[in-house]
N, C-alpha and C. Protein backbone atom coordinates (compact mmCIF):
# COMPACT_ATOMS: atom_id res chain seq x y z
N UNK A 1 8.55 -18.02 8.26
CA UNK A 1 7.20 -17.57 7.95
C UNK A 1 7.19 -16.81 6.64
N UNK A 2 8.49 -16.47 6.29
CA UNK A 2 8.60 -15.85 4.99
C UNK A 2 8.82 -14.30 4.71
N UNK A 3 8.70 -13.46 3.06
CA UNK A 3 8.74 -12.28 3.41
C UNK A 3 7.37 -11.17 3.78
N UNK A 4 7.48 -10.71 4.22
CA UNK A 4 6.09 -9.44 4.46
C UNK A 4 6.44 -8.06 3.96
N UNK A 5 5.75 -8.09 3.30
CA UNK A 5 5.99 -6.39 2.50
C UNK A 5 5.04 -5.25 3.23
N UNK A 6 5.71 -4.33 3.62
CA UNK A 6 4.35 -3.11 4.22
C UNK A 6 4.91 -2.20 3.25
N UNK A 7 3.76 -1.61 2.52
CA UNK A 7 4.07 -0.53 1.28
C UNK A 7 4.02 1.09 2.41
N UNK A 8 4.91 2.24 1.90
CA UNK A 8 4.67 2.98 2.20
C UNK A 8 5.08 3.71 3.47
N UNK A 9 5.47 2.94 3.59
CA UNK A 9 6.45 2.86 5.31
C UNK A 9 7.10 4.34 5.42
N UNK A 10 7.77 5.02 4.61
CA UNK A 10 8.47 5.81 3.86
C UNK A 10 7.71 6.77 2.90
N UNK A 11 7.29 7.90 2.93
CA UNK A 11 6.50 8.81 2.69
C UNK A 11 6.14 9.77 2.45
N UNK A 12 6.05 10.89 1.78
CA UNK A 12 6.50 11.98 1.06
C UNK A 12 7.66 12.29 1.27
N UNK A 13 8.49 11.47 0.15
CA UNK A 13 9.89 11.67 0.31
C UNK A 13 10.16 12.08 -1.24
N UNK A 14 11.22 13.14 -0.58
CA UNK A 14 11.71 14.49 -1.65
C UNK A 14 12.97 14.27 -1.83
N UNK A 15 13.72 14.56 -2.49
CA UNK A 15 14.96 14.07 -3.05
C UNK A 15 15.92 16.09 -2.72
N UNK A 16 15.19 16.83 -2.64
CA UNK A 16 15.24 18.43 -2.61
C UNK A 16 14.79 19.27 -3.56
N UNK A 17 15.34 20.46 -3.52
CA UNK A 17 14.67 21.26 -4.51
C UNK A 17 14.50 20.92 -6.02
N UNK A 18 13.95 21.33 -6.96
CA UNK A 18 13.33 20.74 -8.41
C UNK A 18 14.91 20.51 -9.03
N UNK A 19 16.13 21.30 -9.08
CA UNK A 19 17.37 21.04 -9.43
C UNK A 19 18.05 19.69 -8.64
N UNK A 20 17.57 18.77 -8.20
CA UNK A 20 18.28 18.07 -7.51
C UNK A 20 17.15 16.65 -7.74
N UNK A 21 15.95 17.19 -8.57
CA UNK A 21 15.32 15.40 -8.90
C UNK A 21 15.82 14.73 -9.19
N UNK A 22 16.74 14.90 -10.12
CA UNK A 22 17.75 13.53 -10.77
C UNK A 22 18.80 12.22 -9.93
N UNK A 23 18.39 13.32 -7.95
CA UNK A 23 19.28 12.62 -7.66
C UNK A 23 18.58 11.11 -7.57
N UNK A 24 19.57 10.42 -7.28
CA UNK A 24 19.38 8.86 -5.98
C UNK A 24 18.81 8.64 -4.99
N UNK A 25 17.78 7.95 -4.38
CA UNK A 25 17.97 7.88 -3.14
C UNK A 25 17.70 6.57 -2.90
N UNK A 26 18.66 6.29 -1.48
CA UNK A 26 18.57 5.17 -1.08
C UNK A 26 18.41 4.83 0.46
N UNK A 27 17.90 3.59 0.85
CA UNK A 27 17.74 3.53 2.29
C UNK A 27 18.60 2.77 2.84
N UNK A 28 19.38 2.47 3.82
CA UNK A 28 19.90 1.72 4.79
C UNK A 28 19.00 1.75 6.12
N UNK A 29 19.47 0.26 6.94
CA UNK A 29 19.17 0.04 8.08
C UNK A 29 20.04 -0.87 8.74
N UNK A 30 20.10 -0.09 10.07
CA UNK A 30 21.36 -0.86 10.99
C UNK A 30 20.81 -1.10 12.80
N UNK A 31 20.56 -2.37 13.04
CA UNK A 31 20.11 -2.83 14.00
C UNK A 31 20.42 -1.40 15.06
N UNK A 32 19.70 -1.10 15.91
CA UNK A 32 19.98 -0.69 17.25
C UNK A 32 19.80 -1.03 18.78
N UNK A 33 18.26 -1.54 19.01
CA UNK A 33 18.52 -2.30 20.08
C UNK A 33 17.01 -3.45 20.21
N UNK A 34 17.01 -4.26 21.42
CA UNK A 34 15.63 -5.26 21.13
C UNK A 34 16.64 -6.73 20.40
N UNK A 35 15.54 -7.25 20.51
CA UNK A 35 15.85 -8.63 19.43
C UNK A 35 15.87 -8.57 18.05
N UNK A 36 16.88 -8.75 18.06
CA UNK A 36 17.25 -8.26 15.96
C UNK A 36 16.68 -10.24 15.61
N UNK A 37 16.73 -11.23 16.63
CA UNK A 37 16.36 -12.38 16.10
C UNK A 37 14.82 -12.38 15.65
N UNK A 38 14.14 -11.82 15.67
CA UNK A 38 13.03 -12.08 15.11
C UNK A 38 12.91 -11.84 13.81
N UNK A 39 13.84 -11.19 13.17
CA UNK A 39 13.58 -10.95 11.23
C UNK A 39 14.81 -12.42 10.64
N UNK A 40 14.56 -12.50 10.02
CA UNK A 40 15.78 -13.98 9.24
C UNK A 40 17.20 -12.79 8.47
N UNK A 41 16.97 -11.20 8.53
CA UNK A 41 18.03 -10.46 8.01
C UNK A 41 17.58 -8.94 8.24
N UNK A 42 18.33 -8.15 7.63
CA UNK A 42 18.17 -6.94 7.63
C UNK A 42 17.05 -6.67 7.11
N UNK A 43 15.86 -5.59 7.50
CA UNK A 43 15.04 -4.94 7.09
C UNK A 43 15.65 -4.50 5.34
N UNK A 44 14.54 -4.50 4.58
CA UNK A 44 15.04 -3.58 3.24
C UNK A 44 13.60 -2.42 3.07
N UNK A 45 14.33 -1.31 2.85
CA UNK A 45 13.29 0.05 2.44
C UNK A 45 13.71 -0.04 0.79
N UNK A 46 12.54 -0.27 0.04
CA UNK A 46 12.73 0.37 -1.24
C UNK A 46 12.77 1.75 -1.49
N UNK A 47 13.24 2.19 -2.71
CA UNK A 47 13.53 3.14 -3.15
C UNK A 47 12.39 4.13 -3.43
N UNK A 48 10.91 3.40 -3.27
CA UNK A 48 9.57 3.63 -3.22
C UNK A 48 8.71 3.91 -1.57
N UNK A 49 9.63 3.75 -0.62
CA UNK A 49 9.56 3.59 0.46
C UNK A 49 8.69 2.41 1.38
N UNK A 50 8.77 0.92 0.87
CA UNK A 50 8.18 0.09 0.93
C UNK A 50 9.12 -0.80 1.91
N UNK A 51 8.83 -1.17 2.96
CA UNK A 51 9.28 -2.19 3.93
C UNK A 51 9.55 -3.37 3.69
N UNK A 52 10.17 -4.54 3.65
CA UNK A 52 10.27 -5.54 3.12
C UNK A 52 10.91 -6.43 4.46
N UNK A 53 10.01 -7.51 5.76
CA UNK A 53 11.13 -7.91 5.82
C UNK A 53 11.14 -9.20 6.06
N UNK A 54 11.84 -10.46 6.59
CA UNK A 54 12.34 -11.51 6.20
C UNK A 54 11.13 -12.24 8.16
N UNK A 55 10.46 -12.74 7.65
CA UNK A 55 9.94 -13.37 9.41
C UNK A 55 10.46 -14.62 10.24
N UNK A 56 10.66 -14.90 11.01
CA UNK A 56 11.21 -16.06 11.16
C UNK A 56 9.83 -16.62 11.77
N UNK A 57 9.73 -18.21 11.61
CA UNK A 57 8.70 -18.73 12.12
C UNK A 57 8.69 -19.15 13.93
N UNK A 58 7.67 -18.98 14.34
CA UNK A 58 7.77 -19.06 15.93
C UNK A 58 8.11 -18.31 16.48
N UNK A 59 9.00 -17.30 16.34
CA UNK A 59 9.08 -16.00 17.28
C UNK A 59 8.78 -14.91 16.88
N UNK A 60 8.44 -14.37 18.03
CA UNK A 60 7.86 -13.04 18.36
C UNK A 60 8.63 -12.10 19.32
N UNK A 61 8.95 -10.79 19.14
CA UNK A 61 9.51 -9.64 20.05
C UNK A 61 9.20 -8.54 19.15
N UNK A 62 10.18 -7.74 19.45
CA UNK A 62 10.65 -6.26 19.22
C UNK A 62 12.08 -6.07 18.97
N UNK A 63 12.46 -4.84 18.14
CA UNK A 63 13.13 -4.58 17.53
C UNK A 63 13.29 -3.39 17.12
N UNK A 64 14.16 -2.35 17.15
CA UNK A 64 14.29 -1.19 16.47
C UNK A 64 15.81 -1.11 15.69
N UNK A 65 15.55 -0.68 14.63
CA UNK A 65 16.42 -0.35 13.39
C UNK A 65 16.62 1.24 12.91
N UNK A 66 17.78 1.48 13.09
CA UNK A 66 18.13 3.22 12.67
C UNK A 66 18.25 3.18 11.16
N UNK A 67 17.15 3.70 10.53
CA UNK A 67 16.58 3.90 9.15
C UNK A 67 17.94 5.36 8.35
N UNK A 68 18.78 5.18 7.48
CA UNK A 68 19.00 6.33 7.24
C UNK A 68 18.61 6.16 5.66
N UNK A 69 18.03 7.77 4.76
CA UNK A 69 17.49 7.98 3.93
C UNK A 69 18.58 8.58 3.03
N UNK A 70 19.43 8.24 1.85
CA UNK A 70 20.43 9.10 1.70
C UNK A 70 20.76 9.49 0.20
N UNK A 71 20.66 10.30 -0.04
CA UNK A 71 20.94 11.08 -1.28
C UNK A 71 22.67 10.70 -2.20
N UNK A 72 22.43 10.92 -3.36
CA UNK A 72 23.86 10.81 -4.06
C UNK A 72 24.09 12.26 -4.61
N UNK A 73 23.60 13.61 -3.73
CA UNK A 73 23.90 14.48 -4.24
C UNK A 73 24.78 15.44 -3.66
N UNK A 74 25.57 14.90 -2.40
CA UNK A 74 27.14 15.13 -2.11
C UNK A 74 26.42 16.02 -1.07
N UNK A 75 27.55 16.52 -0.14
CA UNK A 75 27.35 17.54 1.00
C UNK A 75 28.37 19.14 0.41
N UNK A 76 28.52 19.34 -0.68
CA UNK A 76 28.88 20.92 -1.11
C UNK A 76 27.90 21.90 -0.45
N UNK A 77 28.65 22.80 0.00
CA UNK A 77 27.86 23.93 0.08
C UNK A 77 27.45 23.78 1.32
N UNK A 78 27.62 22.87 2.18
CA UNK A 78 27.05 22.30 3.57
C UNK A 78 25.51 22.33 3.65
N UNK A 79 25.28 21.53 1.97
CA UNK A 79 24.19 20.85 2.33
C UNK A 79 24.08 19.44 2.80
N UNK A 80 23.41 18.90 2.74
CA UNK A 80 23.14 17.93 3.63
C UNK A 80 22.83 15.98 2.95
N UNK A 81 22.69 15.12 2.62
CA UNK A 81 22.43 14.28 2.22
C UNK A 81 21.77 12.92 2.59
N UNK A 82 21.57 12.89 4.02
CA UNK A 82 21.33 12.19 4.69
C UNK A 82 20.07 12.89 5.82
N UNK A 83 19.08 11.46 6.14
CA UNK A 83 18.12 12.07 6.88
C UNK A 83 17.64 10.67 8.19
N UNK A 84 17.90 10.59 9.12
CA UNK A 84 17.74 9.59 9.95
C UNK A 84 16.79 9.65 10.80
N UNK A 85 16.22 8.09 11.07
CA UNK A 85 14.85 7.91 11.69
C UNK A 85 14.80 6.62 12.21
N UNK A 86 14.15 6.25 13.03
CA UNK A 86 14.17 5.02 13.64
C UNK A 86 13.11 4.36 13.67
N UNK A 87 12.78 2.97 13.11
CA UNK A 87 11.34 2.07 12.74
C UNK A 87 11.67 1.08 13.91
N UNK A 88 10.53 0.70 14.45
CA UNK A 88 10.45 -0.22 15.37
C UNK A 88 9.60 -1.26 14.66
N UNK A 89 10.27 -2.81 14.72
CA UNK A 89 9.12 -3.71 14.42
C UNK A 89 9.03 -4.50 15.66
N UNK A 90 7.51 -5.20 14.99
CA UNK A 90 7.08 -5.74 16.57
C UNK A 90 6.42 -6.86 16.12
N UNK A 91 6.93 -7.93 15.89
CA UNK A 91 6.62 -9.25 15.26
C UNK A 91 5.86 -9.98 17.15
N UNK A 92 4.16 -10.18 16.19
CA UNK A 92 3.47 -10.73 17.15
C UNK A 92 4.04 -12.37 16.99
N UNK A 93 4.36 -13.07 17.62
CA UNK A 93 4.07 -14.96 17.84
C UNK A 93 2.70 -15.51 17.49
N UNK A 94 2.54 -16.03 16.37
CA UNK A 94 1.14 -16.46 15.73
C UNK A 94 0.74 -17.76 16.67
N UNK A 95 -0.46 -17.94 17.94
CA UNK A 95 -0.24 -19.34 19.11
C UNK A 95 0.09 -20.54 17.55
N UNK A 96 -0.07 -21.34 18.32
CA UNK A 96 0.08 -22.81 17.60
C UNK A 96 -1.44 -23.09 17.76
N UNK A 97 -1.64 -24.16 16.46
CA UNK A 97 -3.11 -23.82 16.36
C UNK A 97 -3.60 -24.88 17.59
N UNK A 98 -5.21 -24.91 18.01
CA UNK A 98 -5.99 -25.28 18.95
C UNK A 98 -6.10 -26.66 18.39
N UNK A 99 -5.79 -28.19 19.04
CA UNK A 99 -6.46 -29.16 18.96
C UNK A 99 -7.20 -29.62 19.28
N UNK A 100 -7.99 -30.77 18.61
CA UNK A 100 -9.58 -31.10 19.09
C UNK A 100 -8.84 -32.63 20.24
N UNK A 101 -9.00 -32.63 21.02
CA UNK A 101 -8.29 -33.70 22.14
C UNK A 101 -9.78 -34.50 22.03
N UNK A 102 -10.73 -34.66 21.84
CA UNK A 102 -12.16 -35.22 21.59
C UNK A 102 -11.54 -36.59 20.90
């Protein structure tokens, strides 16, 4: 069915205090439980926090993916770099269309 983009998914996201804009950030996602067969691959979060993902045609379920959000600005000082969350998708089954039997 192709790709589907949902903008925004991802959302006032801060990188930390004003000394630390320069960092990176990036998203990963790693299946957790449900039917991971309903996407054709891994979910992708842009760096803009935009959803991106792959549909397969004809099926429909559920799915949840452990989202982590992660910084390139190291854990010194026992700060922190990483921030985890979990997105559920829920790919409806589009019917097959209605024929005229007439």
């Amino acid at each position: 069915s192709g790709a589907a983009t949902r903008r925004g998914v991802a959302f006032d996201i801060s990188k930390g205090a004003a000394d630390e804009s320069s960092q990176v950030l990036t998203f990963a996602a790693a299946f957790a439980r449900g039917d991971a067969s309903i996407l054709a691959g891994q979910p992708q979060i842009s760096d803009a926090g935009d959803l991106t993902v792959a549909l397969r045609d004809g099926v429909g379920g559920s799915a949840v993916w452990n989202v982590i959000a992660i910084d390139n600005g190291g854990i010194e000082f026992g700060a922190s770099d990483s921030y985890r969350a979990e997105l559920e998708i829920i790919v409806l089954q589009t019917p097959p269309p209605v024929q005229d039997l007439a």
